[in-house]
Protein backbone atom coordinates (compact mmCIF):
# COMPACT_ATOMS: atom_id res chain seq x y z
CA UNK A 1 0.00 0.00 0.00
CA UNK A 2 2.92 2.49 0.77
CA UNK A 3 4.14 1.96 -2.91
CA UNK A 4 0.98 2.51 -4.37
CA UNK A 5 0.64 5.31 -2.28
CA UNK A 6 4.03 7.10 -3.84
CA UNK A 7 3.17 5.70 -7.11
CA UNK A 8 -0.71 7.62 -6.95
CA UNK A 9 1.29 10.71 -5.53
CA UNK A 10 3.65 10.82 -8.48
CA UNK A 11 0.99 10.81 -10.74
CA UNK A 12 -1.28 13.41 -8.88
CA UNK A 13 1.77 16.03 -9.59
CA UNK A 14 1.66 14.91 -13.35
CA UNK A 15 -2.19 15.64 -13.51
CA UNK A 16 -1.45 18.76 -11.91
CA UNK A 17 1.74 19.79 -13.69
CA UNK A 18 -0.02 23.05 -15.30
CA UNK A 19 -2.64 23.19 -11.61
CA UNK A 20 -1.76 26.51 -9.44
CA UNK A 21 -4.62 25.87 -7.69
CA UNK A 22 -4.02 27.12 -4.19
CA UNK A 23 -5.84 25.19 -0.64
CA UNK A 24 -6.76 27.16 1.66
CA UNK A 25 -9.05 25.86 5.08
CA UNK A 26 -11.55 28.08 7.23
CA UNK A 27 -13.37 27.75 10.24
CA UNK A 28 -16.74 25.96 9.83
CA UNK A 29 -18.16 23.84 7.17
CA UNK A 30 -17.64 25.33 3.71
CA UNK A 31 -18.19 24.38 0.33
CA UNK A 32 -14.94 22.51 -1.41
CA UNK A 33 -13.37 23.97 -4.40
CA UNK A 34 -13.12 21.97 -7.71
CA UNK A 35 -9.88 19.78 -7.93
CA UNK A 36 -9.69 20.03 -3.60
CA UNK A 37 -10.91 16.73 -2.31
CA UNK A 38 -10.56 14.63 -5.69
CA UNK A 39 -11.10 11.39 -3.45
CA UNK A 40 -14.79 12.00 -2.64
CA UNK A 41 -17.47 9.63 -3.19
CA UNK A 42 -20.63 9.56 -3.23
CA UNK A 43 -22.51 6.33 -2.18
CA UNK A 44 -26.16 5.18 -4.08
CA UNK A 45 -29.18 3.11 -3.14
CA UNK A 46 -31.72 2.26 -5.81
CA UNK A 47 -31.99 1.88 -9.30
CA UNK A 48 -29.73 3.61 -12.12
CA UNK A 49 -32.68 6.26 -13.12
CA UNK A 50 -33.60 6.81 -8.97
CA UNK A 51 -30.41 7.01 -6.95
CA UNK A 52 -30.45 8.16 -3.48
CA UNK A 53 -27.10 9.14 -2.74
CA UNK A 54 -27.29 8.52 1.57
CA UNK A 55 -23.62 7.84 2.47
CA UNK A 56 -20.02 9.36 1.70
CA UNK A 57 -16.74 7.08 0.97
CA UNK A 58 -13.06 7.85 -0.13
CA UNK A 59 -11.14 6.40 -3.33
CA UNK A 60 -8.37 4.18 -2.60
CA UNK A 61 -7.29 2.67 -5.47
CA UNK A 62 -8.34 2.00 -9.45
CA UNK A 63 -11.10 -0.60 -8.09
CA UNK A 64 -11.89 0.31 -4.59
CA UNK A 65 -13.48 2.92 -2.43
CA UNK A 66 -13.63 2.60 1.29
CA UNK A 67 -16.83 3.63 3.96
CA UNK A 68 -18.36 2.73 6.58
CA UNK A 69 -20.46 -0.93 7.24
CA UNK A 70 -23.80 0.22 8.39
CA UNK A 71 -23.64 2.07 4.39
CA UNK A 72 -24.14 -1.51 2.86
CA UNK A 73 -27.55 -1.22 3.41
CA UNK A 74 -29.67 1.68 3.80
CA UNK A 75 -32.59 2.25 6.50
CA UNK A 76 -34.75 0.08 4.29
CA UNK A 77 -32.05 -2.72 3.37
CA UNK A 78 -31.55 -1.78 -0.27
CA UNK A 79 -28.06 -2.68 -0.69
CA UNK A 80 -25.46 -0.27 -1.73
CA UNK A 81 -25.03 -0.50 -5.45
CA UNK A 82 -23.32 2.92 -7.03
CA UNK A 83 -20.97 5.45 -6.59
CA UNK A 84 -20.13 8.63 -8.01
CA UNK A 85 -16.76 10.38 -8.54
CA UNK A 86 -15.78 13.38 -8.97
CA UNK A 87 -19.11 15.66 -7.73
CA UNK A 88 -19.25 19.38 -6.24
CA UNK A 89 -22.61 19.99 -6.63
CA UNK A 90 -26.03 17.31 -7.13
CA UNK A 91 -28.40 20.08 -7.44
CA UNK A 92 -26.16 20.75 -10.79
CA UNK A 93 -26.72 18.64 -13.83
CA UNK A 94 -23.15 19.82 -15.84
CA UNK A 95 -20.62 18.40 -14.52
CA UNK A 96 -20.88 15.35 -16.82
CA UNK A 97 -17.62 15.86 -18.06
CA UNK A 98 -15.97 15.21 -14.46
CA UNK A 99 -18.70 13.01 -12.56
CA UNK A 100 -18.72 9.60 -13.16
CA UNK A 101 -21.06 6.92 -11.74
CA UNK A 102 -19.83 3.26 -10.75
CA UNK A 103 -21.78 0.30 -10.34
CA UNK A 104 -20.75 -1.61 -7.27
CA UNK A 105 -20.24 -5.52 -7.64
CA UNK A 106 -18.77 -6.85 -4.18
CA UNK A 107 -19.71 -5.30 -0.89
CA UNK A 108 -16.89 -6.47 1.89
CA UNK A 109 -18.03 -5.36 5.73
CA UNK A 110 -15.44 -6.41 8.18
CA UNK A 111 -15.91 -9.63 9.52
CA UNK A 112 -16.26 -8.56 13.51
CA UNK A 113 -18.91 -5.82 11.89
CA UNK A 114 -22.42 -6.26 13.34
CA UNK A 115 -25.06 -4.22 12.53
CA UNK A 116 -26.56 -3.36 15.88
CA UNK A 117 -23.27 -1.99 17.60
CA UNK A 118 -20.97 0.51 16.02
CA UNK A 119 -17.89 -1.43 16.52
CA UNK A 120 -15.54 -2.28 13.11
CA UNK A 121 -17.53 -0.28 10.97
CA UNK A 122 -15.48 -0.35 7.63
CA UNK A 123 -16.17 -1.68 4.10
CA UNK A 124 -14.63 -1.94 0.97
CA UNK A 125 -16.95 -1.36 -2.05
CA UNK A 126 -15.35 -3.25 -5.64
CA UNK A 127 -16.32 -1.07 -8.34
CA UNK A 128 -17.20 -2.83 -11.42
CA UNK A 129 -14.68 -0.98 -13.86
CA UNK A 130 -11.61 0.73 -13.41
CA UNK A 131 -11.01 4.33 -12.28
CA UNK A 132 -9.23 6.39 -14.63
CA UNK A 133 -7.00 8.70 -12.61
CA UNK A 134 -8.21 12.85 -13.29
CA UNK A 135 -7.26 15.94 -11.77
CA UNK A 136 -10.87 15.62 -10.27
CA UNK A 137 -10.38 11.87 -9.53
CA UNK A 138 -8.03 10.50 -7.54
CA UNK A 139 -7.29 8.35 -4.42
CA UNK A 140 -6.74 9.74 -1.06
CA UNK A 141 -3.39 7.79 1.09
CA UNK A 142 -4.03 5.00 3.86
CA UNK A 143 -1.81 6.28 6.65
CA UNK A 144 1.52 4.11 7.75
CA UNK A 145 1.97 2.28 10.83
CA UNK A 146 5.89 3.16 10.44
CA UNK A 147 5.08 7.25 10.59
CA UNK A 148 4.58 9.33 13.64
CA UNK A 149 1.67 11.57 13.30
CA UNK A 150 1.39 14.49 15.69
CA UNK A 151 -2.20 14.86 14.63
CA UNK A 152 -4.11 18.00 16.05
CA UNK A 153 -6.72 19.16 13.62
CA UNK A 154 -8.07 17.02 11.13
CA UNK A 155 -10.68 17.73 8.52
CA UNK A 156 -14.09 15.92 7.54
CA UNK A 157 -16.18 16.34 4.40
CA UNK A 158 -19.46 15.11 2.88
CA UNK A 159 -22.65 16.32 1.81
CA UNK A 160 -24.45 15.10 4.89
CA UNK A 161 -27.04 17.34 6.73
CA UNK A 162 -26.58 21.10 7.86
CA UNK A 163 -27.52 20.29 11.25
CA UNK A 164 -29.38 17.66 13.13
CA UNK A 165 -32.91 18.77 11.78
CA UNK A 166 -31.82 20.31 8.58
CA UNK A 167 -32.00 19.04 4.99
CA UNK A 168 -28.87 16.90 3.40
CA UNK A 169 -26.54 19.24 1.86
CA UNK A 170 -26.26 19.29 -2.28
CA UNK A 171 -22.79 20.83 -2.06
CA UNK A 172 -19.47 19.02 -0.87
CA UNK A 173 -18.66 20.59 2.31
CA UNK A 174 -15.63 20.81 4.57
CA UNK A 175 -15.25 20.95 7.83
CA UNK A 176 -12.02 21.94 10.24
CA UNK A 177 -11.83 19.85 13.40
CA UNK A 178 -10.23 19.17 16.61
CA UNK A 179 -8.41 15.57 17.27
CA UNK A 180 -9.31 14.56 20.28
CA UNK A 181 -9.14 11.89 23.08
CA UNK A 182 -11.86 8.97 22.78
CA UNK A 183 -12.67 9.49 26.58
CA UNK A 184 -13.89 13.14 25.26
CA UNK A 185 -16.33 10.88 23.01
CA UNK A 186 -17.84 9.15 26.07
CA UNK A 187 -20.83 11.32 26.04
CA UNK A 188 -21.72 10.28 21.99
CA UNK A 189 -22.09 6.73 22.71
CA UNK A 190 -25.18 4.44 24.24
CA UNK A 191 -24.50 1.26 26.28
CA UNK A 192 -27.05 -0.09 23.88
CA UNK A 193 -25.21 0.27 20.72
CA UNK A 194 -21.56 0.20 22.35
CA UNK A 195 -22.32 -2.41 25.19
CA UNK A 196 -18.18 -2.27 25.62
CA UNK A 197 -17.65 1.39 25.88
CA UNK A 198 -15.16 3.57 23.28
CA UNK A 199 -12.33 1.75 21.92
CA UNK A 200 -9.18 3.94 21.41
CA UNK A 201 -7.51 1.14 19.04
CA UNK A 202 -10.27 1.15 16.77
CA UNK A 203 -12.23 4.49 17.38
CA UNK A 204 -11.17 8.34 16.76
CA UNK A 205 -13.30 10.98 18.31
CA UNK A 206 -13.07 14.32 16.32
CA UNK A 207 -14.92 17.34 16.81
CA UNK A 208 -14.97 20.92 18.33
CA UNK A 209 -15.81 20.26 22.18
CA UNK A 210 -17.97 23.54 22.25
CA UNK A 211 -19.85 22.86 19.37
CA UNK A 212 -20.31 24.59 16.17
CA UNK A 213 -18.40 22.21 13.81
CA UNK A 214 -19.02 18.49 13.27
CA UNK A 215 -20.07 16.36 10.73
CA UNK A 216 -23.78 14.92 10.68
CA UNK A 217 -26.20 12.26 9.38
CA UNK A 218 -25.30 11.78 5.32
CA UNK A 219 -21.70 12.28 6.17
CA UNK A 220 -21.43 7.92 7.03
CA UNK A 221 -18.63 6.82 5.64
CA UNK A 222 -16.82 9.78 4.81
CA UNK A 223 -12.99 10.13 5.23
CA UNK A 224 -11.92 12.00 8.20
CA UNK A 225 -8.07 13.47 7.22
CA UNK A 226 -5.29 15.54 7.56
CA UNK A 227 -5.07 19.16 5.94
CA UNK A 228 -2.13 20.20 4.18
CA UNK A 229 1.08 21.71 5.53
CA UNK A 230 1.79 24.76 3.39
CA UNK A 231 5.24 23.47 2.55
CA UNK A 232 3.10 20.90 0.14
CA UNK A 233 2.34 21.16 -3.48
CA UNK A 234 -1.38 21.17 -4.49
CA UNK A 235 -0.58 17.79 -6.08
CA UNK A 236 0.05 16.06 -2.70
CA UNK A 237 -2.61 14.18 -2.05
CA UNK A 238 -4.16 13.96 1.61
CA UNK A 239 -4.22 11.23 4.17
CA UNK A 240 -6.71 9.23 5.61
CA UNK A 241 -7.48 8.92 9.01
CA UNK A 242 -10.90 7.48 9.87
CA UNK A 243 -14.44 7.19 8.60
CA UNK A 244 -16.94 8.71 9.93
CA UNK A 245 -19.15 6.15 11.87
CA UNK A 246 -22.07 7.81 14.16
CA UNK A 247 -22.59 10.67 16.62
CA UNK A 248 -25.41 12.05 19.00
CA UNK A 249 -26.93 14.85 17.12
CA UNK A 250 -24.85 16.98 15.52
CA UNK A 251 -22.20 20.12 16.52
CA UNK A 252 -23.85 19.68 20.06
CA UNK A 253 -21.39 21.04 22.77
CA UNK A 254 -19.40 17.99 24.70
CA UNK A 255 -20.71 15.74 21.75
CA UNK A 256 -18.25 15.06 19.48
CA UNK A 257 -18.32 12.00 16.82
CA UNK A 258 -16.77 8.99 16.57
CA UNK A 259 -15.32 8.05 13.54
CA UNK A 260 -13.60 4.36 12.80
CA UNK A 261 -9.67 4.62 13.41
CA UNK A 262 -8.44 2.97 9.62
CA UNK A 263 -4.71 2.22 10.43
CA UNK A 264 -6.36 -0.32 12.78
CA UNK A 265 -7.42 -2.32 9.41
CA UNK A 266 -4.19 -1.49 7.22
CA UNK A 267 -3.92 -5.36 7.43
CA UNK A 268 -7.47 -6.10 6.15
CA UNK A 269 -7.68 -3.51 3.55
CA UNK A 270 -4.62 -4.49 1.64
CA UNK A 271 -5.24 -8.24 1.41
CA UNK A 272 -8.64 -7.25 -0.08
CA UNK A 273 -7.33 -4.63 -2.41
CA UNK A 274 -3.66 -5.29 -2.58
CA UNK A 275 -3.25 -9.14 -2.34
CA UNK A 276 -0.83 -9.57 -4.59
CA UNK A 277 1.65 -7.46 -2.15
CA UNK A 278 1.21 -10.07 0.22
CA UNK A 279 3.33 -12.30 -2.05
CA UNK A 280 5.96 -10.85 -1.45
CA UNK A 281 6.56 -9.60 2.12
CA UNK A 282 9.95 -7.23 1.01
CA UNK A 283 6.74 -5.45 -0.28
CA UNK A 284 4.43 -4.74 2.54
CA UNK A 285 4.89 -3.28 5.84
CA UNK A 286 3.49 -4.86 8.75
CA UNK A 287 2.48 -3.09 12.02
């Protein structure tokens, strides 16, 4: 996965060889720029003609994108069957050109997933054809057991709701937050649905402990990830994190969400998308 990673980097920066494009992050949820968060998906339930696009997930490789398991099925147990690349806007209908849709053939939950607690919620979605690599689409990075991340802000994006009681946002949004402790997430969980408590080797609370920032229902299975240093080219692409998994409400004060902590699964994820790697073990990393 590391060598994909630097092999996907190198070819962000020759998409972007002519791109001055220029980041730039501010406080609260804002809409995303075109070219910003070229990893974005969009998860569908329904038929090709009537797609209700419920969840979020992140592009990993040429075949995969990764969310979150309770996105496999929606509220009425259609099964996750599309996703869509390479979107800004779905009240907008031109941006053929850089949206693509993807049928999904093979839905992979985690094994220890179970659909009435929110632990190991992660899932790989096989897209039926191959992802051609644009300066709109392209895979985010899976973060490496071997680095040191002094993580204190993090960002999460989706077009999930406003707030808790508001409509589902048509525009990709952004959203600057705080990296915090799990015990700070102790208030977001039930006994009911988390009969073991928080997990910190599995679970990442983000959030903004006053409220005011936070990401909300629609949002599932979104990455959560780390913003960009401003010593790094516009072609560097981001890294992933977590996924965001549930929360209580939404930008509540003391209620941050919880969001699934992915280097945990760096094992499970590449012998589903990478197995070949595991051939040869002067190839792969191991934690």
């Amino acid at each position: 996965m590391r060598r994909e990673c630097m092999e996907y980097q190198q070819r962000s920066c020759y998409l972007d060889s002519s791109n001055d494009f220029a980041y730039s992050y501010a406080a609260g949820g804002i809409p995303v720029k075109p070219k910003e968060l070229p990893f974005m998906g969009l998860v569908g339930y329904g038929t090709k003609n009537n797609v209700d696009w419920a969840c979020g997930c992140s592009l990993i490789s040429e075949r995969f994108v990764l969310s979150a398991a309770h996105c496999t099925k929606d509220p009425n147990d259609g099964l996750a069957r599309w996703v869509r690349l390479g979107e800004l806007d779905l009240a907008r209908n031109n941006e053929t050109e850089n949206t693509l849709d993807f049928e999904i053939i093979r839905r992979i939950n985690h094994p220890d997933y179970r659909s009435e607690l929110v632990y190991n919620d992660i899932a790989l979605y096989e897209l039926k054809s191959l992802v051609t690599f644009t300066d709109t689409i392209k895979p985010i990075c899976l973060p490496q057991p071997i680095s040191y991340y002094d993580v204190r802000n993090v960002i999460g994006a989706g077009w999930g709701r406003i707030d808790y009681a508001g409509p589902r946002s048509t525009i990709l949004l952004k959203v600057d937050l705080d990296y915090l402790a799990v015990r700070d997430c102790t208030n977001t969980s039930e006994l009911r649905v988390a009969p073991r408590g928080l997990e910190e080797k599995t679970m990442i609370c983000a959030g903004v402990l006053e409220g005011g920032r936070d990401t909300c229902s629609g949002d599932s299975g979104g990455p959560l990830f780390l913003p960009k240093t401003n010593d790094q080219p516009p072609c560097f692409l981001h890294t992933q994190l977590g996924i965001t998994s549930f929360g209580k409400q939404c930008a509540l004060k003391g209620l941050p969400a919880i969001y699934t902590r992915v280097l945990n699964y760096l094992p499970w994820i590449e012998s589903i998308v990478w197995p070949d790697y595991l051939l040869d073990p002067g190839l792969v990393w191991s934690s």
